[in-house]
C-alpha atoms as a PDB file:
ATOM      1  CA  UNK A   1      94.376 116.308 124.103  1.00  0.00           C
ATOM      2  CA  UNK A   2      96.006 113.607 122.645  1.00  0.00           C
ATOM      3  CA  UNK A   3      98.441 110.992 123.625  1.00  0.00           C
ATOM      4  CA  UNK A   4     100.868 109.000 122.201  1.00  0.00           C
ATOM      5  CA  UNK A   5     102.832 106.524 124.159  1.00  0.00           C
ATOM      6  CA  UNK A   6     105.756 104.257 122.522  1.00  0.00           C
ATOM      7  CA  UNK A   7     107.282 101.050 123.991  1.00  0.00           C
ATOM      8  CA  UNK A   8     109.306  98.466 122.790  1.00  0.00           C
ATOM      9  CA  UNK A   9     112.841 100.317 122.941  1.00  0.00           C
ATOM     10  CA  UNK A  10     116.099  98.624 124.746  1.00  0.00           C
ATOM     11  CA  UNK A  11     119.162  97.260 124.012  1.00  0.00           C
ATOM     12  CA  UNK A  12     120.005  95.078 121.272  1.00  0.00           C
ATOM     13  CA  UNK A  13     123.292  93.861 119.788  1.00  0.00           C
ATOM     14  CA  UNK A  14     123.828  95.022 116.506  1.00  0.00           C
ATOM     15  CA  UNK A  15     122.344  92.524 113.852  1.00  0.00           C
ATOM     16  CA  UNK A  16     119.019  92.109 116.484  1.00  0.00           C
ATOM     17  CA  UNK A  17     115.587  93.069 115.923  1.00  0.00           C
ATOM     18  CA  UNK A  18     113.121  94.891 117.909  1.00  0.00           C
ATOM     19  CA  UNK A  19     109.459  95.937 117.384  1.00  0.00           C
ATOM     20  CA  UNK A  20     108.587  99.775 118.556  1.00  0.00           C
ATOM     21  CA  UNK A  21     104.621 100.470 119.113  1.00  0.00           C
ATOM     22  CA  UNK A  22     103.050 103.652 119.629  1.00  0.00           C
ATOM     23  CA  UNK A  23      99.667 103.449 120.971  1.00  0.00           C
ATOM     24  CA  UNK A  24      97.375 106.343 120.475  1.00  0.00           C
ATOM     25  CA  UNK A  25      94.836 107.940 122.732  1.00  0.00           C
ATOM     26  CA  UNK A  26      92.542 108.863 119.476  1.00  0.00           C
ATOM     27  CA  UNK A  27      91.289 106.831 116.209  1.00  0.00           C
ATOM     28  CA  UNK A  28      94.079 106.445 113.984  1.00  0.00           C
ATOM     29  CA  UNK A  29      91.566 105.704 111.273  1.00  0.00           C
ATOM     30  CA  UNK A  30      91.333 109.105 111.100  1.00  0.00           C
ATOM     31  CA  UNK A  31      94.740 110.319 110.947  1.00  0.00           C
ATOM     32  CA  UNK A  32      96.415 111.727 107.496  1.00  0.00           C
ATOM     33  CA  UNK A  33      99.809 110.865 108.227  1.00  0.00           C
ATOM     34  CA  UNK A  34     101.981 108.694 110.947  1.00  0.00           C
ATOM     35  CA  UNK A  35     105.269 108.651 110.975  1.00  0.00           C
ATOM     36  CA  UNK A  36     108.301 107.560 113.270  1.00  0.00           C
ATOM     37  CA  UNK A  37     111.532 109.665 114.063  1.00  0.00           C
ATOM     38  CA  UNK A  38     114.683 109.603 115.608  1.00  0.00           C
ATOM     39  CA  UNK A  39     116.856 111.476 117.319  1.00  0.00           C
ATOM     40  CA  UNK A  40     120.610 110.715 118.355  1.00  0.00           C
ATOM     41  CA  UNK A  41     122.839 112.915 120.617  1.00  0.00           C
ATOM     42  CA  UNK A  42     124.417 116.078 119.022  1.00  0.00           C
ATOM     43  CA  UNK A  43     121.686 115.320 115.911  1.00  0.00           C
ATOM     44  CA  UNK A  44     119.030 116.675 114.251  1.00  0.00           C
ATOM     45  CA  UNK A  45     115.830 114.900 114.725  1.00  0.00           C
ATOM     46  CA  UNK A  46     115.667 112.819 111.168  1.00  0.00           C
ATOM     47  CA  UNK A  47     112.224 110.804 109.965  1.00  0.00           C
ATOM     48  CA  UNK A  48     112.574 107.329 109.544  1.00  0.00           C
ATOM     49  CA  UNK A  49     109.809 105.855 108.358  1.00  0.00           C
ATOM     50  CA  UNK A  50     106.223 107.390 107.235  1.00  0.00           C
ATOM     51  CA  UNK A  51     102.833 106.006 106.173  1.00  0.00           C
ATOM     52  CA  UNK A  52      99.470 107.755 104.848  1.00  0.00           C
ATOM     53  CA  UNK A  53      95.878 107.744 105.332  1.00  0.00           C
ATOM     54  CA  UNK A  54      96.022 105.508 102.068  1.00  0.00           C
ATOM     55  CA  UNK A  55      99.419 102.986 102.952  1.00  0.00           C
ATOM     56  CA  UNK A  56     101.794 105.173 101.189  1.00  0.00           C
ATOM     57  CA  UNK A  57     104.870 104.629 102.773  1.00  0.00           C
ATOM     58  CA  UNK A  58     108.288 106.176 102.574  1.00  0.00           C
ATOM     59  CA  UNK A  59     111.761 105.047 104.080  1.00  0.00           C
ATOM     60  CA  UNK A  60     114.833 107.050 105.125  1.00  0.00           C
ATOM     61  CA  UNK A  61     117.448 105.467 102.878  1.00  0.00           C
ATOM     62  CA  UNK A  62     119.730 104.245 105.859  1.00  0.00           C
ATOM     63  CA  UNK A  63     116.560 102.187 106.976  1.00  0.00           C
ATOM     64  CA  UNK A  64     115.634 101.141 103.569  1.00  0.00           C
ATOM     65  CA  UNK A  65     114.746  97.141 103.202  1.00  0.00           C
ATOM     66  CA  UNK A  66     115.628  96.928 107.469  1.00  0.00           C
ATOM     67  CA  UNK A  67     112.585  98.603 109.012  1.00  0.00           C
ATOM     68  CA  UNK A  68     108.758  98.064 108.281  1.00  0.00           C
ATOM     69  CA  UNK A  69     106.303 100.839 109.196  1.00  0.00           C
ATOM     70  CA  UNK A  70     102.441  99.604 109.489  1.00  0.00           C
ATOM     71  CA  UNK A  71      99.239 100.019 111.767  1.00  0.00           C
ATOM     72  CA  UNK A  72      96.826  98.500 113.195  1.00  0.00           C
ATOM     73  CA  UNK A  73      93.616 100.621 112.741  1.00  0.00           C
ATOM     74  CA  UNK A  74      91.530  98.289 115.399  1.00  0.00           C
ATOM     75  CA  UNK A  75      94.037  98.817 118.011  1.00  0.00           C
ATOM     76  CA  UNK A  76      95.251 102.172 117.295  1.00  0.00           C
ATOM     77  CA  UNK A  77      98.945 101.416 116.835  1.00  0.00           C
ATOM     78  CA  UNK A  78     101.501 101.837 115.049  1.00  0.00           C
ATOM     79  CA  UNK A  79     104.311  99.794 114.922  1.00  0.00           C
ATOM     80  CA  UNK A  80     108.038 100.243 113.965  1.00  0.00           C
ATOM     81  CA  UNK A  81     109.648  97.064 112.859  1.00  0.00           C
ATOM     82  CA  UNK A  82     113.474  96.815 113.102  1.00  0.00           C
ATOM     83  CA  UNK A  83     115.664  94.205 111.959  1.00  0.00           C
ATOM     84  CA  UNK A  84     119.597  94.384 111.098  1.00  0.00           C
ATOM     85  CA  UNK A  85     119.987  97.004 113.771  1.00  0.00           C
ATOM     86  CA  UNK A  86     123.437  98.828 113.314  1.00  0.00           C
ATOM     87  CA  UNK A  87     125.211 100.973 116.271  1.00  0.00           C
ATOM     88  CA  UNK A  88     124.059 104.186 113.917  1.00  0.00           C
ATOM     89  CA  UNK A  89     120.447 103.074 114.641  1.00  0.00           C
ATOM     90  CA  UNK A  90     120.793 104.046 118.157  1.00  0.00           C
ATOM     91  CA  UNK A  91     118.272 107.113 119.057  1.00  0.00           C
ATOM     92  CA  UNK A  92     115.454 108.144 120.980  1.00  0.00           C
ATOM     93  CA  UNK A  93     112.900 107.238 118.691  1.00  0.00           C
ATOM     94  CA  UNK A  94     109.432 109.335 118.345  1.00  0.00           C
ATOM     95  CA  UNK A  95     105.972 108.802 116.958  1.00  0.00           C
ATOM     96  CA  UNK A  96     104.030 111.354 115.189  1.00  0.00           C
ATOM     97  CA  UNK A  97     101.013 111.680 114.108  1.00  0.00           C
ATOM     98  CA  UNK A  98      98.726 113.902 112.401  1.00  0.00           C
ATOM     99  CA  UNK A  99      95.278 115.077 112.444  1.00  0.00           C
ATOM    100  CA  UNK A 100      94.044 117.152 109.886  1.00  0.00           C
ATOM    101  CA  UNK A 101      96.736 120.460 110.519  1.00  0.00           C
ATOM    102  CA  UNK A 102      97.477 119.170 114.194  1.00  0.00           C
ATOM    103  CA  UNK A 103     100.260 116.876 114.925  1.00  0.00           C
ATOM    104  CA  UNK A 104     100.904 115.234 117.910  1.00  0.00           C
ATOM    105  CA  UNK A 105     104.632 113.565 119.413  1.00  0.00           C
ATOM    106  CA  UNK A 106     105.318 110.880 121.574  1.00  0.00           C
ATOM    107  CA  UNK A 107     107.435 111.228 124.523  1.00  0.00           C
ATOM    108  CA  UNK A 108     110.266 109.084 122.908  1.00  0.00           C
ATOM    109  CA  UNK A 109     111.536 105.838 123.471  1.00  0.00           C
ATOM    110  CA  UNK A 110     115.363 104.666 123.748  1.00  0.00           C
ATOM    111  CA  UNK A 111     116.982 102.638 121.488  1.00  0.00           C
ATOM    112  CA  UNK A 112     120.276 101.251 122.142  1.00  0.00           C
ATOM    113  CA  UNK A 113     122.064  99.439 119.778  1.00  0.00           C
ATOM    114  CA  UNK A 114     125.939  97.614 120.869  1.00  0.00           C
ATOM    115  CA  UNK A 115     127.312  94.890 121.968  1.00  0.00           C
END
């Protein structure tokens, strides 16, 4: 079974920064597809920010230019970079990751954006 375990949530004032990881139990060498979500209170979980096997990445358009998506293939993490947080970013945020036709979730972690 795999695991997934994200960190780096809190509270920040709007305008902050803050860096989510997601460490994985498995090689993410070998995963297709990584992705981070969120999901706010009364919402819909949305995707926020994707990447490929080959660095193709993709941006919801409310995150567009303020968060980075990457990995680190040595360490087996991926990493959610947020800067410019607004209130609206505020969410339990997920990672996701796929292997082959199996995908595997995070437990969450909380991000709290307000002054």
């Amino acid at each position: 079974q795999v695991q997934l375990v994200e960190s780096g949530g809190g509270l920040v004032q709007p305008g902050g920064s803050l860096r989510l990881s997601c460490a994985a139990s498995r090689s993410i060498s070998s995963s297709n597809f990584m992705g981070w979500y969120r999901q706010a209170p009364g919402k819909q979980r949305e995707a926020v920010a994707t990447i490929t096997s080959t660095g193709s990445t993709n941006y919801a358009d409310s995150v567009k230019g303020r968060f980075t998506i990457s990995r680190d293939s040595a360490k087996n993490l991926v990493y959610l970079q947020m800067s410019s947080l607004k209130p609206d970013d505020s969410a339990v945020y997920y990672c996701k990751l796929d292997w082959g036709i199996m995908g595997y979730w995070g437990q969450g972690t909380q991000v709290t954006v307000s002054s």
